[in-house]
N, C-alpha and C. Protein backbone atom coordinates (compact mmCIF):
# COMPACT_ATOMS: atom_id res chain seq x y z
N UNK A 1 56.36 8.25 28.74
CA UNK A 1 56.13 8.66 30.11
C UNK A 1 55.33 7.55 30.81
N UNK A 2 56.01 7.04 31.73
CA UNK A 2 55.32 6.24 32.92
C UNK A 2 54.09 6.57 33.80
N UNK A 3 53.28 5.82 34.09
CA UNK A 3 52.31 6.51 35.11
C UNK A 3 53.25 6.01 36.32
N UNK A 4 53.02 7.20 37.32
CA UNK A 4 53.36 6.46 39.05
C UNK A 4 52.24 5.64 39.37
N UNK A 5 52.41 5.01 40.39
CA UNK A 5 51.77 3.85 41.56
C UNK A 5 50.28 5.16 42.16
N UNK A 6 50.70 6.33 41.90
CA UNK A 6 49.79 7.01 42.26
C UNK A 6 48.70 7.22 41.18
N UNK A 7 49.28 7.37 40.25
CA UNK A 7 48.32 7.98 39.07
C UNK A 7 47.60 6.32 38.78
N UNK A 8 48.25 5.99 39.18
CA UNK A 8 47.91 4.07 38.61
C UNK A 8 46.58 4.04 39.43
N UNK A 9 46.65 4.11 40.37
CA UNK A 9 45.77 4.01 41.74
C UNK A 9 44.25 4.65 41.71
N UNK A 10 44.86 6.54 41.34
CA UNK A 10 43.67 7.10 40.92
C UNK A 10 42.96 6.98 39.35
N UNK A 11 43.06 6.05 38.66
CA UNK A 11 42.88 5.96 37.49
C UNK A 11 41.62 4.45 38.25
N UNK A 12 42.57 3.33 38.75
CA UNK A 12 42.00 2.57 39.45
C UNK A 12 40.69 2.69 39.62
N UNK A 13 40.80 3.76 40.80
CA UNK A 13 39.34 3.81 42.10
C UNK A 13 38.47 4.87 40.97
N UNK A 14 39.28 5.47 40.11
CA UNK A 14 37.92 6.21 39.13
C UNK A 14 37.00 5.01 38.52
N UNK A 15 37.36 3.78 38.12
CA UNK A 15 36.69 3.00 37.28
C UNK A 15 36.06 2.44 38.33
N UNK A 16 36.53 2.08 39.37
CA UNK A 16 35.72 1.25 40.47
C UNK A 16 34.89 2.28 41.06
N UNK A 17 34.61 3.22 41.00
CA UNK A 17 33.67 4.39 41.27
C UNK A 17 32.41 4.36 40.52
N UNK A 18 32.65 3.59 39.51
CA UNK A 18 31.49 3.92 38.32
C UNK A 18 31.75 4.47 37.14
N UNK A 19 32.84 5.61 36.83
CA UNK A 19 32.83 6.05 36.01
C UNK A 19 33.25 5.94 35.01
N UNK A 20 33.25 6.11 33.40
CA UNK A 20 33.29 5.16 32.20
C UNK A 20 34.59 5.70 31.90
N UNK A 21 35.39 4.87 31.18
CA UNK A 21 36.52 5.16 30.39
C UNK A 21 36.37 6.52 29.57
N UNK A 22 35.72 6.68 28.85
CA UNK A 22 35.35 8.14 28.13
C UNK A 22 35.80 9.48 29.53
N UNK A 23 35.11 9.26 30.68
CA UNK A 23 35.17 10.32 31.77
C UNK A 23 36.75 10.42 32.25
N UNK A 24 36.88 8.59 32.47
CA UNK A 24 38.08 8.80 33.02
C UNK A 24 39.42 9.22 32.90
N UNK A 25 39.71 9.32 31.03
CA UNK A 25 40.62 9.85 30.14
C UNK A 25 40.22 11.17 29.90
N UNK A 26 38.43 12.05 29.99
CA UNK A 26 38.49 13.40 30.21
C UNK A 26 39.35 14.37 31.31
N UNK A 27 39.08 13.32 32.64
CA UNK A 27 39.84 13.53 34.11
C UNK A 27 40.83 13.63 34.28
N UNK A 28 41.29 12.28 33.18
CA UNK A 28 42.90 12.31 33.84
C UNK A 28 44.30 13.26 32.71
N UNK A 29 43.27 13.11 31.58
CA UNK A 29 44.41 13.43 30.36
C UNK A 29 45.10 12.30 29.77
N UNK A 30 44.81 11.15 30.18
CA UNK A 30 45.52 10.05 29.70
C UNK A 30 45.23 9.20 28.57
N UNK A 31 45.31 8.67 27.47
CA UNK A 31 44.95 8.37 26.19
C UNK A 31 44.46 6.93 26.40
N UNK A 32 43.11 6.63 25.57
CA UNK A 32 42.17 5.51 25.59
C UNK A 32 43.08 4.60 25.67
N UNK A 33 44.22 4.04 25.22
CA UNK A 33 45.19 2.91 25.54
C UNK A 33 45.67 2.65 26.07
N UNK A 34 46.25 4.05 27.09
CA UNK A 34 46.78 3.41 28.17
C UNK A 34 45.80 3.53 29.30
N UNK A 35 44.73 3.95 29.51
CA UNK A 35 44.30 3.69 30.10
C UNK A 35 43.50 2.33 30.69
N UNK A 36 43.00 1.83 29.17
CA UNK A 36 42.37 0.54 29.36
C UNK A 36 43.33 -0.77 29.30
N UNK A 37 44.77 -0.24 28.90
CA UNK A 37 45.94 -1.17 28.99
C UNK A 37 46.24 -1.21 30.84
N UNK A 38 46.22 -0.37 31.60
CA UNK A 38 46.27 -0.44 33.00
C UNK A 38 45.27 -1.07 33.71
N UNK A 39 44.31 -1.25 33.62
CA UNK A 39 42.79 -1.23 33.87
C UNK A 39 43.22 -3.16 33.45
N UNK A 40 43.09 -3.18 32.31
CA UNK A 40 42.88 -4.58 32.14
C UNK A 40 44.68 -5.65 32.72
N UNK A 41 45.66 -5.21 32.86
CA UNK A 41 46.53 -5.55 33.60
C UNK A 41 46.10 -5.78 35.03
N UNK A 42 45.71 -4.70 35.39
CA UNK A 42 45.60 -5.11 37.09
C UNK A 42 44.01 -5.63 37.24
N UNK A 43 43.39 -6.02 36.12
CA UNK A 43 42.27 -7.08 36.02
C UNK A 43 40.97 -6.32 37.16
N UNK A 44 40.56 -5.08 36.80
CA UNK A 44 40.18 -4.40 37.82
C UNK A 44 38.72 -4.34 37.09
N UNK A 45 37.89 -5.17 35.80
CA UNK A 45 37.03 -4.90 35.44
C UNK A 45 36.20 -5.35 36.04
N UNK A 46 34.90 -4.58 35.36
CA UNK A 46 33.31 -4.62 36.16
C UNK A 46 33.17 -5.85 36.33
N UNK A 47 32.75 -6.62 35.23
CA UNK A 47 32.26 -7.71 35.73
C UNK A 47 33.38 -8.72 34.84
N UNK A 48 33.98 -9.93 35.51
CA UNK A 48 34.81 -10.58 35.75
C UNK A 48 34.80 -11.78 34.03
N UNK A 49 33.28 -12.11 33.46
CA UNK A 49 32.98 -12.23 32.46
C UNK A 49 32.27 -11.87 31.30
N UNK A 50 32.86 -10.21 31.51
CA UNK A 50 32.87 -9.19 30.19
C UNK A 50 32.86 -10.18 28.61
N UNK A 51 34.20 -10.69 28.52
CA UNK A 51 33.97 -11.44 27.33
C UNK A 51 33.51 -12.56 27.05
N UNK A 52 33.31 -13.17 27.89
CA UNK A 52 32.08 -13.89 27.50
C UNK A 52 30.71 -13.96 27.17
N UNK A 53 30.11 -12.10 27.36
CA UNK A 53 28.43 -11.72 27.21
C UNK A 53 28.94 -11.16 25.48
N UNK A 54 29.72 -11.62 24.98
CA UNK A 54 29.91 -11.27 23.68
C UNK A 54 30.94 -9.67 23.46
N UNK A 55 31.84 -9.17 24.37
CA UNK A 55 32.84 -7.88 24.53
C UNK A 55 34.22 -8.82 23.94
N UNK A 56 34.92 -8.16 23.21
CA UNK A 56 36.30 -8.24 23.52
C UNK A 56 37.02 -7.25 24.05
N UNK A 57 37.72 -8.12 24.38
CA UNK A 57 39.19 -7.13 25.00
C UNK A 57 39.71 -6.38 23.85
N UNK A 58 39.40 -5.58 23.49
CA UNK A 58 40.09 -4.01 22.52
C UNK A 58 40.05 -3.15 23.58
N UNK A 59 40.68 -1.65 22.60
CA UNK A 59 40.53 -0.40 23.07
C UNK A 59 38.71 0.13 23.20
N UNK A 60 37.75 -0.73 22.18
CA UNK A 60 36.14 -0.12 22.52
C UNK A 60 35.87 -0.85 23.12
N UNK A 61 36.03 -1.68 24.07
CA UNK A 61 35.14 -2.33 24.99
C UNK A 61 33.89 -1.40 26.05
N UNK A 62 34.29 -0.08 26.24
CA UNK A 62 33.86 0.50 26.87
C UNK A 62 32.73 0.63 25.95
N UNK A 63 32.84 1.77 24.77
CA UNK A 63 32.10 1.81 24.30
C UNK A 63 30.64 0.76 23.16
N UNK A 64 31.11 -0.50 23.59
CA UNK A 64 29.88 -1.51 23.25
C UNK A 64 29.12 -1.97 24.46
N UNK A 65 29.77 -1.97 25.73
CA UNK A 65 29.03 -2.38 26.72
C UNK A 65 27.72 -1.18 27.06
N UNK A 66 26.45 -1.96 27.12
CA UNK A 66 25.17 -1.02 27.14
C UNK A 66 24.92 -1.16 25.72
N UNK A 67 25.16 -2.10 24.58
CA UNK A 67 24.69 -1.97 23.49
C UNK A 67 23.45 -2.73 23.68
N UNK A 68 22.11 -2.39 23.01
CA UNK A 68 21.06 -3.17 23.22
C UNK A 68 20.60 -3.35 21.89
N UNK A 69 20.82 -4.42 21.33
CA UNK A 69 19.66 -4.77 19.88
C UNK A 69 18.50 -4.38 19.89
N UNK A 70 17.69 -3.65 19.13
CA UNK A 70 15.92 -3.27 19.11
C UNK A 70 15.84 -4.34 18.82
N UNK A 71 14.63 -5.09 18.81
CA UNK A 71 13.93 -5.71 17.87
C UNK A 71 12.33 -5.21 18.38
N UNK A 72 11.18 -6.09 17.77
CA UNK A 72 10.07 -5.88 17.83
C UNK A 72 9.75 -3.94 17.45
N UNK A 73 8.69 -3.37 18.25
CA UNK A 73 8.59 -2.13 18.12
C UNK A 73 9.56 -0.89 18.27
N UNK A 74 10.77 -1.48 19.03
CA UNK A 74 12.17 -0.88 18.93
C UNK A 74 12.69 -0.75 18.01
N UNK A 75 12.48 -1.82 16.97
CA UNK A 75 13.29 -1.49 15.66
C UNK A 75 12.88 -0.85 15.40
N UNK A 76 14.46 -0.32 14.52
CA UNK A 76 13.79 0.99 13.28
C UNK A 76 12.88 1.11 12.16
N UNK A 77 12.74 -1.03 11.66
CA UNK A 77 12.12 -0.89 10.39
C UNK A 77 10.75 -1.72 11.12
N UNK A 78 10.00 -1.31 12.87
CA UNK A 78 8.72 -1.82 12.78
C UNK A 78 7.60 -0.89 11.79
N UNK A 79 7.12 -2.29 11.17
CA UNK A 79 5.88 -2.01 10.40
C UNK A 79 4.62 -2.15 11.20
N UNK A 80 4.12 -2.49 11.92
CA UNK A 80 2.89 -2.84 12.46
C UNK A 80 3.06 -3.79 13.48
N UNK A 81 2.26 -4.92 13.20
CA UNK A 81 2.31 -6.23 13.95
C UNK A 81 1.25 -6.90 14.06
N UNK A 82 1.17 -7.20 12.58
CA UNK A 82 0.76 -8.71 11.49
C UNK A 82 1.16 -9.13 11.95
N UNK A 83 0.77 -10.40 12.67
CA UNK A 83 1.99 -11.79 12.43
C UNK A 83 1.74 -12.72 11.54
N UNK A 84 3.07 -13.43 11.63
CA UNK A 84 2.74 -14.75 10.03
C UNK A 84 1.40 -15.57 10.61
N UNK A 85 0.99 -15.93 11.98
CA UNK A 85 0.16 -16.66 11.91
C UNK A 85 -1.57 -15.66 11.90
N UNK A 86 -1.32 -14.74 12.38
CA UNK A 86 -2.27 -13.92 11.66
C UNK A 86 -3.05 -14.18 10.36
N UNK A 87 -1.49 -14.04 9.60
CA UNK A 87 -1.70 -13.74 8.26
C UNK A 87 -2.60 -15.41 7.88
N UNK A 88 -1.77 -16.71 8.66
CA UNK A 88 -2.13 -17.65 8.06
C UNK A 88 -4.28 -17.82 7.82
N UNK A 89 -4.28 -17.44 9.20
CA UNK A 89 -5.41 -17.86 9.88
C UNK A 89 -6.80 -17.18 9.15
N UNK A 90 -5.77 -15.77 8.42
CA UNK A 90 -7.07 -14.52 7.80
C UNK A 90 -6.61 -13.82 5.90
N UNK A 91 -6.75 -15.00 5.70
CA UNK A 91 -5.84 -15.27 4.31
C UNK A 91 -7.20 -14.44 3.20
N UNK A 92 -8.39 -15.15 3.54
CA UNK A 92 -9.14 -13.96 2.77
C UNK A 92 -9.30 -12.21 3.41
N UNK A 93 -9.39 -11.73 4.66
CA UNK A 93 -8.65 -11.17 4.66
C UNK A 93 -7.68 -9.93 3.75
N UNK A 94 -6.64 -10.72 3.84
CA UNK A 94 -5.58 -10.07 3.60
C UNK A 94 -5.70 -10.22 2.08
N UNK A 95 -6.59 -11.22 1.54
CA UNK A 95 -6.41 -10.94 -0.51
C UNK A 95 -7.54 -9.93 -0.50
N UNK A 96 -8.79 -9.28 0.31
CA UNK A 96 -9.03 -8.10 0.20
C UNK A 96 -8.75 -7.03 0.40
N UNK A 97 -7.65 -7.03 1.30
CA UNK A 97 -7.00 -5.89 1.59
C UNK A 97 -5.99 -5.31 0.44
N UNK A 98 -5.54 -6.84 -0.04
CA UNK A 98 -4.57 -6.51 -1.10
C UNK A 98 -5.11 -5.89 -2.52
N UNK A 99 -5.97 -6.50 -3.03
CA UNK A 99 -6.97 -5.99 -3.72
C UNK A 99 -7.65 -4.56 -3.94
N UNK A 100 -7.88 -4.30 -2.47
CA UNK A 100 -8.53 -2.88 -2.28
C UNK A 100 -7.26 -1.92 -2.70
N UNK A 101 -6.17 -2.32 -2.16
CA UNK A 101 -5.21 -1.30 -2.28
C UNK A 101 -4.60 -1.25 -3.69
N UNK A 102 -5.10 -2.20 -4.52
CA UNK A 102 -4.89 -2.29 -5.86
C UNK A 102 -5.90 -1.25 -6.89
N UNK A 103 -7.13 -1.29 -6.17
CA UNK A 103 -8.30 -0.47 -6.44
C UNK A 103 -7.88 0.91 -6.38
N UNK A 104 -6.86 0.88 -5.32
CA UNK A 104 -6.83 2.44 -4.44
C UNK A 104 -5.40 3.01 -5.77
N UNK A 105 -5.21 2.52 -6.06
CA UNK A 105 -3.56 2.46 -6.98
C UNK A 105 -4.44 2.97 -8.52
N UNK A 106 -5.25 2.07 -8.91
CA UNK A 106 -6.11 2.73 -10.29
C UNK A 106 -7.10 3.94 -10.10
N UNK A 107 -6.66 4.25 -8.90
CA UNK A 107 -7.52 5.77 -8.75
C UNK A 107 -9.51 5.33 -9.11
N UNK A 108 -9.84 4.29 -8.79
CA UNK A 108 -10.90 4.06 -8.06
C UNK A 108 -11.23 4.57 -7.33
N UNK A 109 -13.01 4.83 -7.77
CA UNK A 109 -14.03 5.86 -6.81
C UNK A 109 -14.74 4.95 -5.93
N UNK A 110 -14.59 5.31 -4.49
CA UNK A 110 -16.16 4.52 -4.01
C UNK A 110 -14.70 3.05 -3.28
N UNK A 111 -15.61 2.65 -2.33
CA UNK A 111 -15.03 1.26 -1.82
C UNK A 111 -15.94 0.78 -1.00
N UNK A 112 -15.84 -0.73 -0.29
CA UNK A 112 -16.67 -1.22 0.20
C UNK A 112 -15.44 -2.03 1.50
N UNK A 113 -16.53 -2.52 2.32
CA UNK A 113 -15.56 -3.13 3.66
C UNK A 113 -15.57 -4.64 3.47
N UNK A 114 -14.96 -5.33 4.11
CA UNK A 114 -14.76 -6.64 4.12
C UNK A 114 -16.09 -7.61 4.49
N UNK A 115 -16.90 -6.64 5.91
CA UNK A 115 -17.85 -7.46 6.30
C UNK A 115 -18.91 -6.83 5.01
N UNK A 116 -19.20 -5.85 4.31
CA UNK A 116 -19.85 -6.00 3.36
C UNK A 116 -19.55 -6.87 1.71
N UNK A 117 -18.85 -7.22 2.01
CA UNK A 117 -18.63 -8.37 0.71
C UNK A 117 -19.12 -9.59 1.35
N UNK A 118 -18.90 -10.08 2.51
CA UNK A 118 -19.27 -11.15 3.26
C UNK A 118 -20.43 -10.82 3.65
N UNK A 119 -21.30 -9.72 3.73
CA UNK A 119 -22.84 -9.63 3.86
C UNK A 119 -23.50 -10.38 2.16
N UNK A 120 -22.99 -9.60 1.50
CA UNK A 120 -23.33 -9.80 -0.33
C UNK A 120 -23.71 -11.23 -0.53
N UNK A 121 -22.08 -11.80 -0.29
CA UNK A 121 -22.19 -13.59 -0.04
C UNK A 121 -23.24 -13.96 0.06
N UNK A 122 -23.33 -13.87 1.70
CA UNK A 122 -24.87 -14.29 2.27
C UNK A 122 -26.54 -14.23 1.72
N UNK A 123 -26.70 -12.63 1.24
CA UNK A 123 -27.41 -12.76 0.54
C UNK A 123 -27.72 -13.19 -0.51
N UNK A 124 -26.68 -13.40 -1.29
CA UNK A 124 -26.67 -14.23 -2.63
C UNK A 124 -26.35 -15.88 -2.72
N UNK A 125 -26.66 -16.88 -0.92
CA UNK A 125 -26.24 -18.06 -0.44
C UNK A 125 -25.23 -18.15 -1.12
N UNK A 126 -24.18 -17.61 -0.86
CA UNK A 126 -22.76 -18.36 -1.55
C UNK A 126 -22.77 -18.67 -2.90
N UNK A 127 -23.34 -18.33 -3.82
CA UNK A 127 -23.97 -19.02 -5.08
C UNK A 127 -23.47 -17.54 -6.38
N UNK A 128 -22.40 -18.50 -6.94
CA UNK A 128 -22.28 -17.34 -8.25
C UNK A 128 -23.41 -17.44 -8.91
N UNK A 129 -23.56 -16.12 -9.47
CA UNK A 129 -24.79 -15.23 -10.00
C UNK A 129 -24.79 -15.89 -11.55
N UNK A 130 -23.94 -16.21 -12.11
CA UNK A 130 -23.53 -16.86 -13.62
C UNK A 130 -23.80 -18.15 -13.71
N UNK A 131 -23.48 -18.96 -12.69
CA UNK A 131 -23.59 -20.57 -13.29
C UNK A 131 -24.30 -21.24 -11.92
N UNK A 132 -24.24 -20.57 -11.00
CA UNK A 132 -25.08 -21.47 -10.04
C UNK A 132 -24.43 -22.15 -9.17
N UNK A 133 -22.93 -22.31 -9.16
CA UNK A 133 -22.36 -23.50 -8.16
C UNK A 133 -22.61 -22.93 -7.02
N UNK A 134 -22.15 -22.87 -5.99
CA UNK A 134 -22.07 -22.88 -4.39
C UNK A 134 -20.79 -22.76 -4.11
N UNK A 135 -20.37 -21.87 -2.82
CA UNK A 135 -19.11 -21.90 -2.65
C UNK A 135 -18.17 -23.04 -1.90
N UNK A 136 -18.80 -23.61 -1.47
CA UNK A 136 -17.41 -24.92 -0.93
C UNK A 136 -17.13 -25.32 -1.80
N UNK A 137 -17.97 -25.65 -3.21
CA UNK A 137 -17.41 -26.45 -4.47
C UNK A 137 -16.34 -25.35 -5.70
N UNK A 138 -16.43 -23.56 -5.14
CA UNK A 138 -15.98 -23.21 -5.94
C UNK A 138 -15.62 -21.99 -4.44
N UNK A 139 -14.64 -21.24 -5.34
CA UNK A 139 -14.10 -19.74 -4.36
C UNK A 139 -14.79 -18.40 -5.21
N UNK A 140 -15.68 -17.40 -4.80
CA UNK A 140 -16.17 -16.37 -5.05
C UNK A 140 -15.50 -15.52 -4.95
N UNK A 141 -15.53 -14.90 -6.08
CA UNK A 141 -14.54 -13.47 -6.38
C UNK A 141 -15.32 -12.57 -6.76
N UNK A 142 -14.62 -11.17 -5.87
CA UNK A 142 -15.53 -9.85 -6.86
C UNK A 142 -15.18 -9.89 -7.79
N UNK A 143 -17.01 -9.50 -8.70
CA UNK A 143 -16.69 -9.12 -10.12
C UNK A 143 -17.39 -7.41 -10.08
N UNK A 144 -16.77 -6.86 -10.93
CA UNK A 144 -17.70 -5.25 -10.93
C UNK A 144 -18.20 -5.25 -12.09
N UNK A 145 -19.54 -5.32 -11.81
CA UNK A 145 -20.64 -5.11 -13.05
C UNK A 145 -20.21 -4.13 -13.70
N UNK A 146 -19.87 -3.02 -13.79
CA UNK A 146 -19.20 -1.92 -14.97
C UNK A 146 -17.76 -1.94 -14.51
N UNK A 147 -16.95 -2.42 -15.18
CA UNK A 147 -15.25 -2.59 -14.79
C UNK A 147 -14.38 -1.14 -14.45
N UNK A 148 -13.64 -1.45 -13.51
CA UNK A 148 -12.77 -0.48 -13.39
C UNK A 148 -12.56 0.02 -14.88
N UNK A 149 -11.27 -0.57 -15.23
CA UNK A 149 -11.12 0.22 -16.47
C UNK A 149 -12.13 0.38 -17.62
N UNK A 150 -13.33 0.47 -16.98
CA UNK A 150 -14.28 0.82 -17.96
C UNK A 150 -14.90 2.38 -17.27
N UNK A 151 -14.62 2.93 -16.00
CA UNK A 151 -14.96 3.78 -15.38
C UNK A 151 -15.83 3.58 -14.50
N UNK A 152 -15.74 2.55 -13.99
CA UNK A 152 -16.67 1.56 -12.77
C UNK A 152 -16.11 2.08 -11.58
N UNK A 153 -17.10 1.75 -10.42
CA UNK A 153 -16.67 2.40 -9.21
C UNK A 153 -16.05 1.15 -8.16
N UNK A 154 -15.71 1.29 -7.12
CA UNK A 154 -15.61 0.13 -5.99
C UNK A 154 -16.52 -0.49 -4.58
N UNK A 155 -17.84 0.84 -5.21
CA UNK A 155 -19.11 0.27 -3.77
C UNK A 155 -19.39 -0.67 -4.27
N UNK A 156 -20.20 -1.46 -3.25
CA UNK A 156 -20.60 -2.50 -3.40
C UNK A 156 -22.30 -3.04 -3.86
N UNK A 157 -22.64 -1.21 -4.64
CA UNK A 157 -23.67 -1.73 -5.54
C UNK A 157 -22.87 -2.34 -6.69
N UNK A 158 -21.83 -2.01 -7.01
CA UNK A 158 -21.04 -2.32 -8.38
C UNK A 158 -20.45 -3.72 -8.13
N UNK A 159 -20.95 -4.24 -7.33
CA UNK A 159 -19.69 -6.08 -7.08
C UNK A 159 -21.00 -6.84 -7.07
N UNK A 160 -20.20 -7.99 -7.19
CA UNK A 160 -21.35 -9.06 -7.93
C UNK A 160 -20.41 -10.48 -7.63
N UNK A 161 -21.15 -11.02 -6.92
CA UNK A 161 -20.36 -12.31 -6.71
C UNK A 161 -20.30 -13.81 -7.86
N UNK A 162 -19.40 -13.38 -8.25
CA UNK A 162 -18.87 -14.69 -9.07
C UNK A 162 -18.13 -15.62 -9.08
N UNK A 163 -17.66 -17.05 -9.89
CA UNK A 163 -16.28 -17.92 -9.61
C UNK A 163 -15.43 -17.20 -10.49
N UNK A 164 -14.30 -17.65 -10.14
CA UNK A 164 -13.28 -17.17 -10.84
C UNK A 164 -13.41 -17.58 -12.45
N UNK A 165 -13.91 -18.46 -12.55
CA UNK A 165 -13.98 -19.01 -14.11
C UNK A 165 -14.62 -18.33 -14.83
N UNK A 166 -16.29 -17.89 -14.15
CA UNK A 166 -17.64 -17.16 -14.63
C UNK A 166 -16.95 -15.73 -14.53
N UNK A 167 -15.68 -15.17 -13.95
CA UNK A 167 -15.14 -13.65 -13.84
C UNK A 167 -14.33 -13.53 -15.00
N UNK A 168 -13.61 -14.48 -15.43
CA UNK A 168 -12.68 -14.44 -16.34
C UNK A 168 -13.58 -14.08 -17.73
N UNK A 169 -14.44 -15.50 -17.54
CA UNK A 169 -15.55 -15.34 -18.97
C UNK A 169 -15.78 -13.88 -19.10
N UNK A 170 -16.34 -13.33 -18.32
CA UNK A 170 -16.88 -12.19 -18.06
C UNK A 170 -16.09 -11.18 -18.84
N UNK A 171 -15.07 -10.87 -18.74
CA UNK A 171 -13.65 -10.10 -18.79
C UNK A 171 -14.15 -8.59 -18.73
N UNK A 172 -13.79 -7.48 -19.49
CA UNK A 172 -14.46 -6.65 -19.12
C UNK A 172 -16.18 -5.84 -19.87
N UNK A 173 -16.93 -7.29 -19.87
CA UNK A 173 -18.08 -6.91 -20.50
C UNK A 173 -18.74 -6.59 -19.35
N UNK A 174 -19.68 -5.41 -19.67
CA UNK A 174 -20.69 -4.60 -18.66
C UNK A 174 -22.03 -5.64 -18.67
N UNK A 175 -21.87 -7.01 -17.29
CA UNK A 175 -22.78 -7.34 -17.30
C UNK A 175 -23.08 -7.78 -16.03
N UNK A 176 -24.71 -7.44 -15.75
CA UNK A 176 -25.20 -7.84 -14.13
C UNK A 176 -26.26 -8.95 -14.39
N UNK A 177 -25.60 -9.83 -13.91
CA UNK A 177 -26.17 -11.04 -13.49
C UNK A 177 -27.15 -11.16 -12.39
N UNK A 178 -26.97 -10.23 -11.47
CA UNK A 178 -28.13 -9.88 -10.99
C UNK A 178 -29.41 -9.96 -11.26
N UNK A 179 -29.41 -9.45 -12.15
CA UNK A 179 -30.84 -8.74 -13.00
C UNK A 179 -31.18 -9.54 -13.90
N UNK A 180 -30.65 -10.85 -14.20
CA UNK A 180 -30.52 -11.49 -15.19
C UNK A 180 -31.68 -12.35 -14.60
N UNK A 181 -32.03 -13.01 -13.27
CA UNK A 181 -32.96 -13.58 -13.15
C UNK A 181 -34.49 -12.79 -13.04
N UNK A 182 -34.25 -11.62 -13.04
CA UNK A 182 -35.66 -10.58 -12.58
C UNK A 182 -36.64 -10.99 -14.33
């Protein structure tokens, strides 16, 4: 079955009206192919370089135009908004955070905050409690005077600033260096 010059016409001025292919095949009764087969013959589309904003000429053209990519907080998989240079800039940071949540995973009692480990520091001048270096010459790591897996807690009466070398030595012997100079 043919469309007439009439039905051609009102099929026409429906799309140039505004209204979407989906409406205009509700309206007319006429099937998604031939409709958008008439439509794109008499070259009657919206905008003149449809396929070039990334559309082809198919039967869904209708239905991709208005597609919008999320990204940022639109996406579906936003997590937050860390950024990498964030991350670069606050690198200790983020190995206490990682840490803590490692604490939080062994069902550890008790925790302490970031600016209180960096208070500790201070009071203890940067200086592991075991051998004496200073920290520009070495990196200070919590140690917990009674170890987690010994039933140790995560406040920060229980941390004790050490190097990584003097932590290792350490391993999990119950010892405060602290007290070691009293």
């Amino acid at each position: 079955m043919t469309l007439t010059e009439n039905q051609k016409n009102e099929i026409i001025n429906l799309y140039l009206e505004g209204n979407s292919i989906r409406k205009i095949i509700s309206l007319s009764g006429y099937s998604m192919e031939r409709v958008y087969t008439l439509l794109s013959r008499k070259k009657v589309l919206r905008n003149k370089s449809e396929s070039q904003k990334g559309y082809h000429n198919s039967i869904n053209t209708e239905f991709k135009v208005g597609h919008k990519a999320h990204s940022g907080k639109e996406h579906w998989n936003w997590k937050g908004g860390i950024s990498k240079t964030w991350k670069k800039r606050n690198k200790l940071k983020i190995n206490f955070y990682t840490r803590k949540r490692s604490y939080i995973l062994k069902n550890s009692t008790g925790n302490h905050t970031f600016n209180e480990w960096e208070e500790l520091k201070r009071r203890n001048d940067y200086t592991c409690l075991c051998c004496g270096r200073k920290e520009p010459e070495i990196k200070l790591t919590e140690d917990h005077i009674v170890p987690l897996s010994r039933g140790g807690d995560n406040n920060i009466e229980n941390i004790q600033p050490l190097c990584l070398s003097c932590n290792c030595r350490k391993y999990t012997n119950v010892i405060n260096y602290g007290l070691a100079g009293i």
